[in-house]
PDB file of N, CA and C in Angstrom:
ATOM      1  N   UNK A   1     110.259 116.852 136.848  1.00  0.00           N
ATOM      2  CA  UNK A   1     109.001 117.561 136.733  1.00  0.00           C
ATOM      3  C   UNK A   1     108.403 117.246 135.372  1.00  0.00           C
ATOM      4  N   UNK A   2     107.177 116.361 135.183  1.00  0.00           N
ATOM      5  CA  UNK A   2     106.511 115.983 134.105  1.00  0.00           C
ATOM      6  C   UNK A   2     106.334 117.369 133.003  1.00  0.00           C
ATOM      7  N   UNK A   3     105.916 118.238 133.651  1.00  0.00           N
ATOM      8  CA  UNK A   3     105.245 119.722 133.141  1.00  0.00           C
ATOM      9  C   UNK A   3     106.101 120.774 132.658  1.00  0.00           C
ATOM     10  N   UNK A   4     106.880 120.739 133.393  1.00  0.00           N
ATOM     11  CA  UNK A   4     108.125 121.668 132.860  1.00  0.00           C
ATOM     12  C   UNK A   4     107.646 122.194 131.882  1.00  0.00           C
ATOM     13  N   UNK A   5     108.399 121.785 130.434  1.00  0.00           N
ATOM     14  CA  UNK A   5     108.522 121.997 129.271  1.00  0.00           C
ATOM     15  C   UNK A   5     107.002 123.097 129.060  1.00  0.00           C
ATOM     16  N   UNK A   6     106.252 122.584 128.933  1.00  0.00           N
ATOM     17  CA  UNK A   6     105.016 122.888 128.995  1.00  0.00           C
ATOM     18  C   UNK A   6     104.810 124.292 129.610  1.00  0.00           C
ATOM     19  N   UNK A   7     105.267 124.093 131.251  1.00  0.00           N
ATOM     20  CA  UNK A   7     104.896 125.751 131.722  1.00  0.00           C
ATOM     21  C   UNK A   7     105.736 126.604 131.158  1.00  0.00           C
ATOM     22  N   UNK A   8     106.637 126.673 130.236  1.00  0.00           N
ATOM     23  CA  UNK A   8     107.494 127.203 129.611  1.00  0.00           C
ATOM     24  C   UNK A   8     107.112 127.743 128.364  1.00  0.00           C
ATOM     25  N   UNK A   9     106.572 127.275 127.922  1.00  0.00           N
ATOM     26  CA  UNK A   9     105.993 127.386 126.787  1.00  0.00           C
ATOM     27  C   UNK A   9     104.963 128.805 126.232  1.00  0.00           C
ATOM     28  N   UNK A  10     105.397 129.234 125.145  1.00  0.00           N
ATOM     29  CA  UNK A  10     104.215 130.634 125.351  1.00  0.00           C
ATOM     30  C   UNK A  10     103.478 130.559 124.221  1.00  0.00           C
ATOM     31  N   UNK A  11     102.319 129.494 124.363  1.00  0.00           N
ATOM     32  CA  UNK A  11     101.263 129.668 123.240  1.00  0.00           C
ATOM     33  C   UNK A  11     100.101 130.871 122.917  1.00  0.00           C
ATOM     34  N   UNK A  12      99.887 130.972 122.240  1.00  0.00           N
ATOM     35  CA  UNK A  12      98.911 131.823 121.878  1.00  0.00           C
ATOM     36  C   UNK A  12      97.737 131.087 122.219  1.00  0.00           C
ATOM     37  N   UNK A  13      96.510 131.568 122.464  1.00  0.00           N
ATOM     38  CA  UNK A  13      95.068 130.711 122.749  1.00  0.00           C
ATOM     39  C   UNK A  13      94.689 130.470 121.437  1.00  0.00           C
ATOM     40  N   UNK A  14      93.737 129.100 121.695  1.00  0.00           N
ATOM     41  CA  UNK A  14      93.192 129.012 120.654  1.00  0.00           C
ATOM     42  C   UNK A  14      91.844 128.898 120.526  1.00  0.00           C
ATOM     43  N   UNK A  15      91.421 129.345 121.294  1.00  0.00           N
ATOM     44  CA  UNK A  15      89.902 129.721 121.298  1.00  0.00           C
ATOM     45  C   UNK A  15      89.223 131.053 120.470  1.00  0.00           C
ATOM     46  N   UNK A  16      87.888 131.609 120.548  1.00  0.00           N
ATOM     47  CA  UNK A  16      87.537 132.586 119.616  1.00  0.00           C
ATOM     48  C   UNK A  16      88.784 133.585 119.770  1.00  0.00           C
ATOM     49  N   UNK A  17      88.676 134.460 118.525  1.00  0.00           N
ATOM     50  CA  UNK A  17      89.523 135.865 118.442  1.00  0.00           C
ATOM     51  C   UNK A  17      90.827 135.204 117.736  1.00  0.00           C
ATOM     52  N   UNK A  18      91.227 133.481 118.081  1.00  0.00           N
ATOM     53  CA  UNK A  18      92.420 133.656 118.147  1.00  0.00           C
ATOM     54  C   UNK A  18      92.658 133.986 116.482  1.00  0.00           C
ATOM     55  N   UNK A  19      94.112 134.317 116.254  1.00  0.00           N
ATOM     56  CA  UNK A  19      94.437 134.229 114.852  1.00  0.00           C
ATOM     57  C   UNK A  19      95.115 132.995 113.898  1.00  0.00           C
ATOM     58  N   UNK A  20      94.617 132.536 112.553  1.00  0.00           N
ATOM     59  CA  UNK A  20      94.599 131.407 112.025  1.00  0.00           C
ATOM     60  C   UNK A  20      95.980 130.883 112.240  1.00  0.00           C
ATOM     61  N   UNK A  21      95.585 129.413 112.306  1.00  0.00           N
ATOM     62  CA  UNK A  21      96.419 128.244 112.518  1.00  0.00           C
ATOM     63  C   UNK A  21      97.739 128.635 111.443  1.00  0.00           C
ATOM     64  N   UNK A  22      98.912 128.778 111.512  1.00  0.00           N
ATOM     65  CA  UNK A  22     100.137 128.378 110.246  1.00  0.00           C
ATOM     66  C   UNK A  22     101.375 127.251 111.063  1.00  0.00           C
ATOM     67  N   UNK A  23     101.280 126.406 110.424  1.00  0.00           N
ATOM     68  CA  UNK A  23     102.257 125.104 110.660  1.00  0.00           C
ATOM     69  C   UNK A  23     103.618 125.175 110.127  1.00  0.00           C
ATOM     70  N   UNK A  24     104.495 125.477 111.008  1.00  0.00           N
ATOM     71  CA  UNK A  24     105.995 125.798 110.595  1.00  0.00           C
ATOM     72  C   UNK A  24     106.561 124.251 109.756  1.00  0.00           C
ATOM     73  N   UNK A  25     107.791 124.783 109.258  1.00  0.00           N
ATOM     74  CA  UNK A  25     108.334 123.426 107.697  1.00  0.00           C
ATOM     75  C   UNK A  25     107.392 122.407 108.756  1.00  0.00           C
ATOM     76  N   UNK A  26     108.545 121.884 109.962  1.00  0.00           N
ATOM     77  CA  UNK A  26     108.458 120.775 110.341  1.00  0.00           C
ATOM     78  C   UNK A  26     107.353 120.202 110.717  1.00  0.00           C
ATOM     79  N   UNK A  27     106.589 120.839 111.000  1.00  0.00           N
ATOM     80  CA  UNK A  27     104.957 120.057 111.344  1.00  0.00           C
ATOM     81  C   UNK A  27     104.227 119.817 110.311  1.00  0.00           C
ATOM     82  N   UNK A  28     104.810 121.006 108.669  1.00  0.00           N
ATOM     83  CA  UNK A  28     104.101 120.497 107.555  1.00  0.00           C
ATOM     84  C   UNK A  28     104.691 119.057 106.994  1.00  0.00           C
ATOM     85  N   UNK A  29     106.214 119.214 107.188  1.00  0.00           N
ATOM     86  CA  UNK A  29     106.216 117.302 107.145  1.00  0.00           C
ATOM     87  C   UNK A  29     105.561 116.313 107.905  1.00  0.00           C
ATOM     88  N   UNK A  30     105.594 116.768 109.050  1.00  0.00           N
ATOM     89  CA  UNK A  30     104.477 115.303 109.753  1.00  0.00           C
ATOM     90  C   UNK A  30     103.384 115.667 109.100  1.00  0.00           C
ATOM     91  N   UNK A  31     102.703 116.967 108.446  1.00  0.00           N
ATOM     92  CA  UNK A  31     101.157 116.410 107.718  1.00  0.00           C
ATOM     93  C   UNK A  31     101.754 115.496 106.248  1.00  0.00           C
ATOM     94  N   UNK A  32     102.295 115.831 105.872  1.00  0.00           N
ATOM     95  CA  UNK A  32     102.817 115.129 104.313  1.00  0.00           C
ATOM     96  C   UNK A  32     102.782 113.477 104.478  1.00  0.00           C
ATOM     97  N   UNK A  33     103.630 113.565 105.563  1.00  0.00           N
ATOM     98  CA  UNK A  33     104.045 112.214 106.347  1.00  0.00           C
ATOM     99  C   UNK A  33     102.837 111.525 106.441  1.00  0.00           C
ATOM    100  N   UNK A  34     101.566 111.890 107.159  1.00  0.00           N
ATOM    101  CA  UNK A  34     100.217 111.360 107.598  1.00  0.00           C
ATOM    102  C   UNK A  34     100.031 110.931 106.206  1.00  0.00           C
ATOM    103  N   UNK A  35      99.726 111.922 105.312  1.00  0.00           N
ATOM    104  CA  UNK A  35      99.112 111.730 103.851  1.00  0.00           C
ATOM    105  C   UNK A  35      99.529 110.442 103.450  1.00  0.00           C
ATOM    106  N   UNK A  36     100.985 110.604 103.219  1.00  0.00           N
ATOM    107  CA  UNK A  36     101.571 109.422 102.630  1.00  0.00           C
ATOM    108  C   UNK A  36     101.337 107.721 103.271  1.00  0.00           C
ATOM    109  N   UNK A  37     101.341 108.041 104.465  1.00  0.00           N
ATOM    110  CA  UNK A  37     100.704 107.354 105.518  1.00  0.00           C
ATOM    111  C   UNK A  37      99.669 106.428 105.572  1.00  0.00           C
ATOM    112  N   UNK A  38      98.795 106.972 105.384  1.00  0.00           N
ATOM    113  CA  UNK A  38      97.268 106.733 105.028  1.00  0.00           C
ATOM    114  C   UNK A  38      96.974 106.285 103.335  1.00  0.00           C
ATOM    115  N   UNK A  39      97.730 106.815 102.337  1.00  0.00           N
ATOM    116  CA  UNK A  39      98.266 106.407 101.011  1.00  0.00           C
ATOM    117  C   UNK A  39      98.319 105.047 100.646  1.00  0.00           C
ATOM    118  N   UNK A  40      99.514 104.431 101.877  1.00  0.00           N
ATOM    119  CA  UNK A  40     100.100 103.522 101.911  1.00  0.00           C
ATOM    120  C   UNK A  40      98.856 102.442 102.637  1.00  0.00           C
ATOM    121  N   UNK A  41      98.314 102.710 103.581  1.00  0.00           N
ATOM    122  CA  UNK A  41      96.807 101.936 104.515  1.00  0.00           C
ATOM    123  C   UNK A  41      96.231 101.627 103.277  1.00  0.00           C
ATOM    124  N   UNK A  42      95.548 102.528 102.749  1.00  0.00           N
ATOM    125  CA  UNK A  42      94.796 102.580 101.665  1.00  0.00           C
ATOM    126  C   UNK A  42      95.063 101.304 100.586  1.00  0.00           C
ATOM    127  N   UNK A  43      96.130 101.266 100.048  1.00  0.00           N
ATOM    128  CA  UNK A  43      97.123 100.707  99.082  1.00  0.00           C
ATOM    129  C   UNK A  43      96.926  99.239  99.665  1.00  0.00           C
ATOM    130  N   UNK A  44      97.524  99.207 100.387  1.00  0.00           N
ATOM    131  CA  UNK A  44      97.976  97.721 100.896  1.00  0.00           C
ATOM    132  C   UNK A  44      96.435  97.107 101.564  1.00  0.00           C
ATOM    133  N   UNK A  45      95.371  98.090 101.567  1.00  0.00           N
ATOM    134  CA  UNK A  45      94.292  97.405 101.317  1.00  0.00           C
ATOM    135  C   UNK A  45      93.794  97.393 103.727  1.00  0.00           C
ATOM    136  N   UNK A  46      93.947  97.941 103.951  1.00  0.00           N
ATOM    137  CA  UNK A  46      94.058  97.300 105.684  1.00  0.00           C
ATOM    138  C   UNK A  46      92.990  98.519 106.185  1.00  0.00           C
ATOM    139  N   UNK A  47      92.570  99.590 105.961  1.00  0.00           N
ATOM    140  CA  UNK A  47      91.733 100.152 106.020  1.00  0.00           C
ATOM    141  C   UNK A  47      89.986  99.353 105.722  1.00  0.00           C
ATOM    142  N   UNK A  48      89.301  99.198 106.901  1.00  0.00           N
ATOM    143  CA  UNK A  48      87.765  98.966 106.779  1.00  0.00           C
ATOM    144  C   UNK A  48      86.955  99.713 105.204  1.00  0.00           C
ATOM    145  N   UNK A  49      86.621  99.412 104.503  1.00  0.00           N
ATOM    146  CA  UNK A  49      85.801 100.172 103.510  1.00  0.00           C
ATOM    147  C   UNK A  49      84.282 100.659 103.746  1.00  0.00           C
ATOM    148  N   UNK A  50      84.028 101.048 105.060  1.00  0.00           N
ATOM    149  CA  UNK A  50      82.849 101.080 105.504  1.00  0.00           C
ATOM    150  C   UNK A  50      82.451 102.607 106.383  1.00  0.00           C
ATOM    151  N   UNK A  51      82.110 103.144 104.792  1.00  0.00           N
ATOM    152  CA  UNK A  51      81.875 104.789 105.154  1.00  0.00           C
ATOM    153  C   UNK A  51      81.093 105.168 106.093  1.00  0.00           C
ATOM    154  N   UNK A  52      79.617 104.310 106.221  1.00  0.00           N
ATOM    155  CA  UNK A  52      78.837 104.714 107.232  1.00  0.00           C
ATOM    156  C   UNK A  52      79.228 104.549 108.577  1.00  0.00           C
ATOM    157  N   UNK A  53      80.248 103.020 108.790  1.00  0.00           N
ATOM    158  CA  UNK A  53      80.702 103.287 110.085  1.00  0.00           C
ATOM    159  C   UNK A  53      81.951 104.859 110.566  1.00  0.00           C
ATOM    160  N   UNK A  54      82.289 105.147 109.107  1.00  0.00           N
ATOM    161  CA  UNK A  54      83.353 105.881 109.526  1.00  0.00           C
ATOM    162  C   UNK A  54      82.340 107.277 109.696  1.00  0.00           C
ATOM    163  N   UNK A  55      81.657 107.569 109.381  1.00  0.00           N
ATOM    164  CA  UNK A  55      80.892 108.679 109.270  1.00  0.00           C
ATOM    165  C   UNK A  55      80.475 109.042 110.670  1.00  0.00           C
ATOM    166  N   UNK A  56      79.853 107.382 111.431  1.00  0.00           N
ATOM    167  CA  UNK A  56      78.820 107.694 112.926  1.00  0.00           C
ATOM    168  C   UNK A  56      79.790 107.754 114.005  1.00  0.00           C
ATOM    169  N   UNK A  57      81.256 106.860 113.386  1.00  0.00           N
ATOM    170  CA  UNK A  57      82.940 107.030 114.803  1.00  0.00           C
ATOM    171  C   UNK A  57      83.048 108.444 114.711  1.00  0.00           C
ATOM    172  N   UNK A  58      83.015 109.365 113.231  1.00  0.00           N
ATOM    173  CA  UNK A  58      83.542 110.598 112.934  1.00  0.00           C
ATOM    174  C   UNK A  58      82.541 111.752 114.069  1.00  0.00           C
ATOM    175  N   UNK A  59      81.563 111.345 113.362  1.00  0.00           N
ATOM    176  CA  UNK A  59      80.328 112.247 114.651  1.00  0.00           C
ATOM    177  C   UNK A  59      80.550 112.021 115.755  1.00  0.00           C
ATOM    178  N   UNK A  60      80.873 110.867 116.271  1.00  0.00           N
ATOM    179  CA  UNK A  60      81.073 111.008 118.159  1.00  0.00           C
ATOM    180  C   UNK A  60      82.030 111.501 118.146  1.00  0.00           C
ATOM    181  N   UNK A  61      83.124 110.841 117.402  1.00  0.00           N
ATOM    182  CA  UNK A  61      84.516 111.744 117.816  1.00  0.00           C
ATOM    183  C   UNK A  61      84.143 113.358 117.684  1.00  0.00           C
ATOM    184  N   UNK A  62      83.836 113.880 116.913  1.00  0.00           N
ATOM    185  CA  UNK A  62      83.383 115.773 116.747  1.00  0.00           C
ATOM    186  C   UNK A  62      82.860 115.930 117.872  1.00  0.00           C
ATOM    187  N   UNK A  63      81.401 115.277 118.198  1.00  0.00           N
ATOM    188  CA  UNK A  63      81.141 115.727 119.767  1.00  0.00           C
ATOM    189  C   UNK A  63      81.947 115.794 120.529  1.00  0.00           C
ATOM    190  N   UNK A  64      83.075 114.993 120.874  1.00  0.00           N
ATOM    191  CA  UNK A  64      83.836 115.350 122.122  1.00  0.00           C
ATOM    192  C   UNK A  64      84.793 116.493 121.976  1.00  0.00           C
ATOM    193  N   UNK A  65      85.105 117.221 120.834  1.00  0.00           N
ATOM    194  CA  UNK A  65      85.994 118.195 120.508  1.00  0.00           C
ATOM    195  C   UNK A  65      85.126 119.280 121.231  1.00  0.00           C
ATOM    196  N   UNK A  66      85.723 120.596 122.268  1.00  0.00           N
ATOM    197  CA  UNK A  66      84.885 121.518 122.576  1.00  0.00           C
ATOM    198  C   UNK A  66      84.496 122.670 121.619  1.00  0.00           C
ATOM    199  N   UNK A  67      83.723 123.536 122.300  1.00  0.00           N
ATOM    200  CA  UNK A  67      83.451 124.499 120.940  1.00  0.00           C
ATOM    201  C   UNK A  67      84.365 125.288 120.928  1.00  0.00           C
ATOM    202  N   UNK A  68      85.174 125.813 122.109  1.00  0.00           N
ATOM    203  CA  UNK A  68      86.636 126.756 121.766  1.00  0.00           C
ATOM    204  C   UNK A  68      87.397 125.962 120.935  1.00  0.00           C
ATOM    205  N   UNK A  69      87.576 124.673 120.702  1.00  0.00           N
ATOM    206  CA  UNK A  69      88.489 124.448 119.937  1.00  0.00           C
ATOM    207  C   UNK A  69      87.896 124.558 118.371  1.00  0.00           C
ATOM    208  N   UNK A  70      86.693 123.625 118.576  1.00  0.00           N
ATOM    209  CA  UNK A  70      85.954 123.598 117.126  1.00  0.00           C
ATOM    210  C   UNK A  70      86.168 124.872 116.896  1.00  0.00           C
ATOM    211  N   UNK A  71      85.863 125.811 116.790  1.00  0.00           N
ATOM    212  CA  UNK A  71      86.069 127.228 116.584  1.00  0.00           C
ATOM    213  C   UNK A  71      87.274 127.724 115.618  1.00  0.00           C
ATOM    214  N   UNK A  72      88.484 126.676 115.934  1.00  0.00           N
ATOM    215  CA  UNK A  72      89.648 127.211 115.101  1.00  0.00           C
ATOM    216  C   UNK A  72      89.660 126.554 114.002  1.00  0.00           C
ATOM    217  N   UNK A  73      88.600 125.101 113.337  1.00  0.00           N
ATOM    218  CA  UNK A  73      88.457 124.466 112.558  1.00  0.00           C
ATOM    219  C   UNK A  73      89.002 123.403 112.652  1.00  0.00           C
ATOM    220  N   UNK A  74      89.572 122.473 113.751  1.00  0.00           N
ATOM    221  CA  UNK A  74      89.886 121.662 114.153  1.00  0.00           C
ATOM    222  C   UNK A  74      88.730 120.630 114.095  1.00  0.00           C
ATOM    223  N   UNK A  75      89.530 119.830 113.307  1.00  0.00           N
ATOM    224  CA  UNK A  75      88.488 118.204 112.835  1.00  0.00           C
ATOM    225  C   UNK A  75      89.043 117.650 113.280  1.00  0.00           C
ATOM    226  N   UNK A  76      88.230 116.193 113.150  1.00  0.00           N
ATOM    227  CA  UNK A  76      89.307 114.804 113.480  1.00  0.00           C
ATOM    228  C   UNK A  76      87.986 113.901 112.452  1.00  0.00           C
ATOM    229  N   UNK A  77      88.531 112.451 112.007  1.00  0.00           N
ATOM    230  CA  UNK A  77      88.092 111.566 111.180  1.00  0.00           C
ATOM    231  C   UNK A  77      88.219 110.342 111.672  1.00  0.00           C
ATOM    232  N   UNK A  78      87.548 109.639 111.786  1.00  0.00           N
ATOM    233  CA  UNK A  78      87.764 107.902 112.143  1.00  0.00           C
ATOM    234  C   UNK A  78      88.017 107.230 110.727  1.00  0.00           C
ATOM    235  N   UNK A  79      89.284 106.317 111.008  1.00  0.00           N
ATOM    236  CA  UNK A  79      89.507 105.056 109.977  1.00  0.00           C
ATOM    237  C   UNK A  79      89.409 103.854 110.579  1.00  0.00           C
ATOM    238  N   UNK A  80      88.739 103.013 110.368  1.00  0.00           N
ATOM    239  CA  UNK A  80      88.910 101.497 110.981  1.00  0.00           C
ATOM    240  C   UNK A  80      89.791 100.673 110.425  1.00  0.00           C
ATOM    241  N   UNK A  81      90.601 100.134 111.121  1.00  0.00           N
ATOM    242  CA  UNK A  81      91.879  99.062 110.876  1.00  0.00           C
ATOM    243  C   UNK A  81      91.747  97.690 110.842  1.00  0.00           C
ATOM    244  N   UNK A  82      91.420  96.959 109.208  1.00  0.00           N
ATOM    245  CA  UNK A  82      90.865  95.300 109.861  1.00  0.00           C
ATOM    246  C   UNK A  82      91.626  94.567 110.875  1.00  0.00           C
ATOM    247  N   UNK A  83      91.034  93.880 110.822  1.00  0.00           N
ATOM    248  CA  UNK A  83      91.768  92.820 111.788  1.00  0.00           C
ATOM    249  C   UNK A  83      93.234  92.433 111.467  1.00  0.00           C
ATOM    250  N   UNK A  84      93.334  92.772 110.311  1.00  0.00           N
ATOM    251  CA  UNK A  84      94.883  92.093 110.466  1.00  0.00           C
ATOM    252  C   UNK A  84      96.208  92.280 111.128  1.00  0.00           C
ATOM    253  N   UNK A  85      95.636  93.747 111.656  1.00  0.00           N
ATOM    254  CA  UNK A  85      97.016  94.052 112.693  1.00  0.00           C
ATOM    255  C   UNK A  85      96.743  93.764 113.879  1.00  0.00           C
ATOM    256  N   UNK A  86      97.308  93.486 115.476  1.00  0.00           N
ATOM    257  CA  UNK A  86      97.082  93.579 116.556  1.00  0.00           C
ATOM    258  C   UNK A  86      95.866  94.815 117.104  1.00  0.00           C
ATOM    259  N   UNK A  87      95.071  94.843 118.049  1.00  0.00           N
ATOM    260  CA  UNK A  87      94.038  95.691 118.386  1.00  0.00           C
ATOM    261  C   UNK A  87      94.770  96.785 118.721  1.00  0.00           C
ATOM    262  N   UNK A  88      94.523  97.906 118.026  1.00  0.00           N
ATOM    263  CA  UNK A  88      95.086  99.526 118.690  1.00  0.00           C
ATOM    264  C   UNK A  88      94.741 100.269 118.077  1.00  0.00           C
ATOM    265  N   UNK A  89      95.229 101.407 118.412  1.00  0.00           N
ATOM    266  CA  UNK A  89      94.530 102.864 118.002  1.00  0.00           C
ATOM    267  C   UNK A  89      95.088 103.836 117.851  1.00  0.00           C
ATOM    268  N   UNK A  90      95.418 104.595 116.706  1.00  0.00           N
ATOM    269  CA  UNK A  90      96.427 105.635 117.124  1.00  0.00           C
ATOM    270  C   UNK A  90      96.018 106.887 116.386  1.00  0.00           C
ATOM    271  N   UNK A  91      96.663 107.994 116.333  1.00  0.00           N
ATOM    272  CA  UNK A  91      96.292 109.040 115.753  1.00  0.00           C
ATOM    273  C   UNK A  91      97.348 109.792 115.098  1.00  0.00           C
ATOM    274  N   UNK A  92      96.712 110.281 113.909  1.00  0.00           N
ATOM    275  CA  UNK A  92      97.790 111.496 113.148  1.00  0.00           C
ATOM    276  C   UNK A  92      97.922 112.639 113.518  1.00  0.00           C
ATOM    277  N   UNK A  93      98.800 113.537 113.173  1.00  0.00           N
ATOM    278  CA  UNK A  93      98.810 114.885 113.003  1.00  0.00           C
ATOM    279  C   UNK A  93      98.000 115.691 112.114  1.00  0.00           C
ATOM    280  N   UNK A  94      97.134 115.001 111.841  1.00  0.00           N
ATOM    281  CA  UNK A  94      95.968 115.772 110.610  1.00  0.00           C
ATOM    282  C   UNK A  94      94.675 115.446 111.340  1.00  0.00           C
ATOM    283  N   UNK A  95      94.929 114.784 112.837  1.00  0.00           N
ATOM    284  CA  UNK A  95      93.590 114.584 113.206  1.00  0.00           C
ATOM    285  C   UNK A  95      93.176 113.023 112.711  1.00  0.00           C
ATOM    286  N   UNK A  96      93.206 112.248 111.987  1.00  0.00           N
ATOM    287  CA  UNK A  96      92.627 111.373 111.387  1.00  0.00           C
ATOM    288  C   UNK A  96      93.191 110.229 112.569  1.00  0.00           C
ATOM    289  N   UNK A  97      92.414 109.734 113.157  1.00  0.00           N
ATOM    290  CA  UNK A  97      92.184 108.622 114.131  1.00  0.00           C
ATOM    291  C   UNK A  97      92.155 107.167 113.525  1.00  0.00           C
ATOM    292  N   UNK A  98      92.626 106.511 113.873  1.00  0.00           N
ATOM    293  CA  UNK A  98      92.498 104.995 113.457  1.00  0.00           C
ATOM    294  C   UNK A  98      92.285 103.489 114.490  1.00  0.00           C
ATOM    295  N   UNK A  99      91.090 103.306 114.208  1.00  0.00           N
ATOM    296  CA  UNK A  99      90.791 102.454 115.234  1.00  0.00           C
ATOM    297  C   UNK A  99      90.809 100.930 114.800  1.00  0.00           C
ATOM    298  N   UNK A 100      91.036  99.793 115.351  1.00  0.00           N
ATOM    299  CA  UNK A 100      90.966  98.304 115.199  1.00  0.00           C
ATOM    300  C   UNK A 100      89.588  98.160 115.287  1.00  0.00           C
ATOM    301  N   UNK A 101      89.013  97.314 114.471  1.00  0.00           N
ATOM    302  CA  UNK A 101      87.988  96.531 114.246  1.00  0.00           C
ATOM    303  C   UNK A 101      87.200  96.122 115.626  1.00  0.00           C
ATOM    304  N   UNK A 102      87.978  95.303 116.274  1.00  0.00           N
ATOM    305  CA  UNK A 102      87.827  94.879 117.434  1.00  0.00           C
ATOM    306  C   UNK A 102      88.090  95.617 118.799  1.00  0.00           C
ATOM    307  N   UNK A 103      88.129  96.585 118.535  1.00  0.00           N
ATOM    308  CA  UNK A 103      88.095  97.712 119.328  1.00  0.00           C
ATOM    309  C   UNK A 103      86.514  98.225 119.631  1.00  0.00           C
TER     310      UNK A 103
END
């Protein structure tokens, strides 16, 4: 059963009313992790330097977020990935999206 886990699960909503987001240790290491992450992109230079494109990926991406979620302050950010790696796309735990050039 794909779902299992899932129907098991007892989240709280996160739409209006709900109460603010707190990220237990381990999920604050995968944000640390992202940081360092992106640190390292940065560094080694493989990140696009091209704010305006990241600005107009960032706006579509926000449109597709709904407003129950927007609501809890849930962002997301586009980074573009030059060409030098294979075409793909992946995403952090902080939200921050990373797309190939050629994508």
């Amino acid at each position: 059963m794909l779902f299992g886990g899932c129907a098991a699960t007892d989240l709280p909503p996160m739409g209006a009313g709900a109460t603010a987001f707190v990220r237990e240790p381990d999920e604050e290491r995968l944000f640390e992790d992202a940081r360092r992450f992106e640190a390292s992109l940065v560094q080694s230079r493989v990140l696009l330097q091209d704010t305006a494109l990241e600005a107009y990926l960032s706006a579509v991406a926000e449109g597709l977020i709904p407003p129950d979620v927007k609501a809890t302050g849930v962002t997301v950010r586009v980074r573009v990935v030059r060409p030098l790696l294979p075409p793909n796309a992946f995403v952090l735990p902080d939200g921050t999206i990373y797309v190939h050039s050629r994508m």
